[in-house]
N, C-alpha and C. Protein backbone atom coordinates (compact mmCIF):
# COMPACT_ATOMS: atom_id res chain seq x y z
N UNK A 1 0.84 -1.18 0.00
CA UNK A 1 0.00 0.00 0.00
C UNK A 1 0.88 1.24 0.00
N UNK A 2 0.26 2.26 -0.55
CA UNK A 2 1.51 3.55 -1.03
C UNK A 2 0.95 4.24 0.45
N UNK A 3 2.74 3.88 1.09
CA UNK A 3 2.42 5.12 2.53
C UNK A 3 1.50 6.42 2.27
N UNK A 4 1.96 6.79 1.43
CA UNK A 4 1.53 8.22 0.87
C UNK A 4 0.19 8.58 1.20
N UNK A 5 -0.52 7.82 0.95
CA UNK A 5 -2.27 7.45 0.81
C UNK A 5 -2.72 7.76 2.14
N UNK A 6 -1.74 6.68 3.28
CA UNK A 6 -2.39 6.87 4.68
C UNK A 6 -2.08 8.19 5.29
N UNK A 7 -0.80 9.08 4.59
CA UNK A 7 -0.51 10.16 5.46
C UNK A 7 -1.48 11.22 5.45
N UNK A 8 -2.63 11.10 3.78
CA UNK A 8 -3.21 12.21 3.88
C UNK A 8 -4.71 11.27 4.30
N UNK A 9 -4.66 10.09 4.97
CA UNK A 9 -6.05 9.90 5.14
C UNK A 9 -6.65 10.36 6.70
N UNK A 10 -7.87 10.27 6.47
CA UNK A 10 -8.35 10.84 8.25
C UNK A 10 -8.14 10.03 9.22
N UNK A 11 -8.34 8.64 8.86
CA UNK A 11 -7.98 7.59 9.89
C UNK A 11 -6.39 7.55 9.92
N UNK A 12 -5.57 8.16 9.60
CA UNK A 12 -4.27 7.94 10.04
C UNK A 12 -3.93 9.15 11.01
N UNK A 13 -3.44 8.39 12.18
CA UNK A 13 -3.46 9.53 13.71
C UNK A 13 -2.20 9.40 14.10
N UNK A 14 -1.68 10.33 15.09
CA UNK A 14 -0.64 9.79 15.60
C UNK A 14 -0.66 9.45 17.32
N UNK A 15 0.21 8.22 17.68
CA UNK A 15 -0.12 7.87 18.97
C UNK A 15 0.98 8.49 20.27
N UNK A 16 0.91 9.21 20.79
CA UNK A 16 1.63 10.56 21.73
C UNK A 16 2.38 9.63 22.50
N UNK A 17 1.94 8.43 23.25
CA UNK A 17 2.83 7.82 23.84
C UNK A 17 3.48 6.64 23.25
N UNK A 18 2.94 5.77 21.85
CA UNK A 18 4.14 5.09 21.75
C UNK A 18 4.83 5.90 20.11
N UNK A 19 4.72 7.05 20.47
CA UNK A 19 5.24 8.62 19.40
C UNK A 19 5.51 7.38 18.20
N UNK A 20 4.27 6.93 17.60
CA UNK A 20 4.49 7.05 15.76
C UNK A 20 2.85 6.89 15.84
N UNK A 21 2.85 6.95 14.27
CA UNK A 21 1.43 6.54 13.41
C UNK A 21 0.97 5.60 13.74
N UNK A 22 -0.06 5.72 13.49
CA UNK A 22 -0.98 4.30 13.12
C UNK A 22 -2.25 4.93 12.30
N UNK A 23 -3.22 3.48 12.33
CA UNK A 23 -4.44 3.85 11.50
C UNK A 23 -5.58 3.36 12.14
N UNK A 24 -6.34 4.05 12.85
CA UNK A 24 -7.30 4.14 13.86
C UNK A 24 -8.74 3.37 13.24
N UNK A 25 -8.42 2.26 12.02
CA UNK A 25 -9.61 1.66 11.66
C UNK A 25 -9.42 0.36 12.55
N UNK A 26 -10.01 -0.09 13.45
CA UNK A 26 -9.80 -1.42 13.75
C UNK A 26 -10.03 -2.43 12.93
N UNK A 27 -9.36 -3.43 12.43
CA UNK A 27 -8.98 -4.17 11.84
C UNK A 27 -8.95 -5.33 12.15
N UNK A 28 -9.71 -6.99 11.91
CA UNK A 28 -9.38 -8.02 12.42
C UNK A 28 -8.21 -8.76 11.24
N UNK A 29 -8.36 -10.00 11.35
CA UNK A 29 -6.58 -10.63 10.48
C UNK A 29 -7.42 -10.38 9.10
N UNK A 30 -8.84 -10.71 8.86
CA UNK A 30 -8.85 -11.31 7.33
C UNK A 30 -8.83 -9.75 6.99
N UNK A 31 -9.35 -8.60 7.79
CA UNK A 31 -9.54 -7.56 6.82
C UNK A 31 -8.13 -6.55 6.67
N UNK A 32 -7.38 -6.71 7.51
CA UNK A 32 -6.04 -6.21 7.55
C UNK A 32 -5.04 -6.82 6.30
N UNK A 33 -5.49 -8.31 6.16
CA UNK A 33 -4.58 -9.15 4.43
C UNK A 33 -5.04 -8.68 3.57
N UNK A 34 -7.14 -8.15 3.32
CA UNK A 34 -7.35 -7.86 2.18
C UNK A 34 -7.08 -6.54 1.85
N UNK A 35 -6.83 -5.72 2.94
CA UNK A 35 -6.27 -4.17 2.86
C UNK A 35 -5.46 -4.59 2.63
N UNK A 36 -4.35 -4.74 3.30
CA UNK A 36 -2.54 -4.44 3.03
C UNK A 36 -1.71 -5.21 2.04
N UNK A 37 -2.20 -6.43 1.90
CA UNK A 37 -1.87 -7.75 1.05
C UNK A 37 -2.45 -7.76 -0.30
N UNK A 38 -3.47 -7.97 -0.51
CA UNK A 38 -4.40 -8.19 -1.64
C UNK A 38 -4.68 -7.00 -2.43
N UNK A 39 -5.23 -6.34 -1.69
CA UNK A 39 -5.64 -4.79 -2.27
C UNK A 39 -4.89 -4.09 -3.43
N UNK A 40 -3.71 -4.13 -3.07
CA UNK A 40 -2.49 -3.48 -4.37
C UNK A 40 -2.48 -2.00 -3.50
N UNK A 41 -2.70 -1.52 -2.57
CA UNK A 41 -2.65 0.10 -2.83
C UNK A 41 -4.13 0.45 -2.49
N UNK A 42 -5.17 -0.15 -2.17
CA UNK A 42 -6.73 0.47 -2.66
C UNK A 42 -7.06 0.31 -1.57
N UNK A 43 -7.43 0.87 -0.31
CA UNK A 43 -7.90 0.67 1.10
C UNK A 43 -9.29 1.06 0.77
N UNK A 44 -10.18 0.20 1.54
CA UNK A 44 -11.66 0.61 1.40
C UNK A 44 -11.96 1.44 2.43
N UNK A 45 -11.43 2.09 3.12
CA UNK A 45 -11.28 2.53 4.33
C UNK A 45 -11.14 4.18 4.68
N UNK A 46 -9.79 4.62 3.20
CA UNK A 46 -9.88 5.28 2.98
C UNK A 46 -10.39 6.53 2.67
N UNK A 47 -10.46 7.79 3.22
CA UNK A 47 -11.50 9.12 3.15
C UNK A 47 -10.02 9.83 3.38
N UNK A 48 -10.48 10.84 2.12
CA UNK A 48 -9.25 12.01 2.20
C UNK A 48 -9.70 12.90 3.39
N UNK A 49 -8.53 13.46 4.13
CA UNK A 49 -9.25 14.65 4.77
C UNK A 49 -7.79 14.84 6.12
N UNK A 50 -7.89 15.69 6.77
CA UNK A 50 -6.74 16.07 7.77
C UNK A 50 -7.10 16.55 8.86
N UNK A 51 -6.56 17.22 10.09
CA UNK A 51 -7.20 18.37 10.67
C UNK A 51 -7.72 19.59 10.80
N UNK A 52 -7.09 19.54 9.15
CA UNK A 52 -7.66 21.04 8.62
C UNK A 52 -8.68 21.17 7.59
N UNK A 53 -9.46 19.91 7.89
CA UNK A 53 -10.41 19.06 6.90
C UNK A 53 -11.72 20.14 7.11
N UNK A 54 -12.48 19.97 8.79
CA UNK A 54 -13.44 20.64 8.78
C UNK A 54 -13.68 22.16 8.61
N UNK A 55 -12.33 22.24 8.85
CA UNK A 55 -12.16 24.01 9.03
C UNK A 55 -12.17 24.62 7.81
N UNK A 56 -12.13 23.94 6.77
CA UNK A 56 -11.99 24.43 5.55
C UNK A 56 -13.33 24.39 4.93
N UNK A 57 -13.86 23.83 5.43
CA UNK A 57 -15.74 23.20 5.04
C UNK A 57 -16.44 24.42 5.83
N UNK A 58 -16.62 25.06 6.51
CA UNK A 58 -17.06 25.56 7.28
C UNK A 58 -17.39 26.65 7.10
């Protein structure tokens, strides 16, 4: 999957105490292989947007 994708997605957060990323969709095993494995790149999960998402809508 192209890092790239998760940096600008909304579900990608960062975690303060173990200080890196992650991706705040919970995920069990089969749907984490067909995201990361199978998929090629294509998360169904995916929604563009940031913290400066709503503020710009507004």
């Amino acid at each position: 999957m192209d890092p790239t994708l998760c940096e600008s997605c909304w579900h990608y957060d960062y975690d303060e105490e173990a200080e890196e990323y992650y991706c705040r969709m919970e995920l069990d095993e089969d749907e984490y292989e067909r995201v990361f494995v199978r998929s090629k790149g294509r998360c169904p999960f995916y929604q563009k947007g940031d913290e400066y998402y709503l503020p710009r809508h507004q």
